[in-house]
Protein backbone atom coordinates (compact mmCIF):
# COMPACT_ATOMS: atom_id res chain seq x y z
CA UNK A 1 -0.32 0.06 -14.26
CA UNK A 2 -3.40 -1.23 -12.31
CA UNK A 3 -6.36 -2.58 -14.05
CA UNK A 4 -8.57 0.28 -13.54
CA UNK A 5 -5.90 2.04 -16.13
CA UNK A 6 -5.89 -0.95 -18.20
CA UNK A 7 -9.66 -1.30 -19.04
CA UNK A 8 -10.19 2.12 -20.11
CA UNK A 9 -6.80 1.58 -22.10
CA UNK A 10 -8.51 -1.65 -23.78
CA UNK A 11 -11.82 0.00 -24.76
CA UNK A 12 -10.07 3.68 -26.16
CA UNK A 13 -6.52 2.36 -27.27
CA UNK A 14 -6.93 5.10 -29.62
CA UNK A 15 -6.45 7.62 -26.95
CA UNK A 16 -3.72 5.80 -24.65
CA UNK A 17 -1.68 8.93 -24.87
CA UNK A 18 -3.68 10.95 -23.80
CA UNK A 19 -5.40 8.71 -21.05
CA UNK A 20 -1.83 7.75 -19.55
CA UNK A 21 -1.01 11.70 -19.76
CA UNK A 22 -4.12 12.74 -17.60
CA UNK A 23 -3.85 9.87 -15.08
CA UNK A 24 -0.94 10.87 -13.87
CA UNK A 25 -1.26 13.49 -11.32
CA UNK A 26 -4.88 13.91 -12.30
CA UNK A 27 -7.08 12.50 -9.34
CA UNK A 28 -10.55 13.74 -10.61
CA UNK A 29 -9.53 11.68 -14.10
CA UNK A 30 -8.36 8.24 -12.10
CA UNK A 31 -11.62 8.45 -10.01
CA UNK A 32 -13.53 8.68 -13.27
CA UNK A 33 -11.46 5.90 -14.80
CA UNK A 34 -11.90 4.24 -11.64
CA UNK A 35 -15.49 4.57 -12.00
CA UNK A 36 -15.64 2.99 -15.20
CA UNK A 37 -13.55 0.35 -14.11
CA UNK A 38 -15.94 -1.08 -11.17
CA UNK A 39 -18.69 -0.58 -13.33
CA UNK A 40 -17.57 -2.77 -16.31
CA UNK A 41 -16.46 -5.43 -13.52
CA UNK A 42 -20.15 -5.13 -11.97
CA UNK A 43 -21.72 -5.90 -16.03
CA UNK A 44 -19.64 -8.43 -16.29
CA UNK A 45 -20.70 -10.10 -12.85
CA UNK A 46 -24.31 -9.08 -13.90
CA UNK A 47 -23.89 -10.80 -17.94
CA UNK A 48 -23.04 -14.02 -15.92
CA UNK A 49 -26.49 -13.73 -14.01
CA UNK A 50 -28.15 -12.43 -17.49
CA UNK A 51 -31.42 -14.71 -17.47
CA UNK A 52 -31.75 -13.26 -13.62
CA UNK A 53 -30.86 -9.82 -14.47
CA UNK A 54 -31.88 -8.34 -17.65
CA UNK A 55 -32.53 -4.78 -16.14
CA UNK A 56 -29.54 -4.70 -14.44
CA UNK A 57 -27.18 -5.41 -17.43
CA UNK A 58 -29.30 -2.67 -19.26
CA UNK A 59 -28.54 -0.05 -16.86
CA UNK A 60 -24.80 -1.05 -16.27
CA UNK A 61 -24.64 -0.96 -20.18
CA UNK A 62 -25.99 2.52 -19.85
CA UNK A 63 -23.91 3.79 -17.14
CA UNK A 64 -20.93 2.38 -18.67
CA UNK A 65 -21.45 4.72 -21.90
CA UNK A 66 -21.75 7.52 -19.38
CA UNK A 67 -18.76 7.44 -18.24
CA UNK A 68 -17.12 6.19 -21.57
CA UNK A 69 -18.52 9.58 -22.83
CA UNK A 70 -17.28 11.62 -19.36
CA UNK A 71 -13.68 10.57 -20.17
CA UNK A 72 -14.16 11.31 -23.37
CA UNK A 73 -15.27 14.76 -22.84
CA UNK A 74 -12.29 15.17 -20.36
CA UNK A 75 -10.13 14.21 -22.90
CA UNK A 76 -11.90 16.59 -25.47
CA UNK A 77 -12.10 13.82 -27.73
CA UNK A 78 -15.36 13.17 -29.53
C-alpha cells in the first residue's frame, strides 16, 4: 500500500474498510486521498519552519480538514 493510502488510514482507522474498498478502482477517491496526503507532508515541512511560518501552518491545518471532511463525505460517513 503506498503512503498516500497509509496516512489517511492512520488519521480514520475507523473507516479502513471502507477507505481500502473505495481506493481500489476508484481514481477520483485516490486523487483525493492523494491530496490529503501531500498536504499533511507540506504541514509537516511547514511545523518544522513554525516560528517562520505561522500563516502557512494555519492554512495547511485548514486545508487539511477540507479534505479530511471531502473523504468523509465520499465515504458518507459523518
Amino acid at each position: 500500500m503506498e503512503t498516500t493510502q497509509w496516512r489517511i488510514l492512520q488519521q480514520l482507522p475507523e473507516l479502513r474498510t471502507q477507505i481500502i474498498d473505495r481506493l481500489v478502482g476508484d481514481a477520483d477517491f485516490q486523487s483525493l486521498c492523494h491530496d490529503y496526503d501531500r498536504c499533511a507532508e507540506a504541514l509537516e515541512r511547514f511545523r518544522d519552519q513554525a516560528e517562520s511560518l505561522p500563516e502557512r501552518i494555519a492554512e495547511y491545518e485548514q486545508l487539511l480538514a477540507e479534505l479530511e471532511g471531502d473523504i468523509r463525505r465520499v465515504l458518507d460517513v459523518s
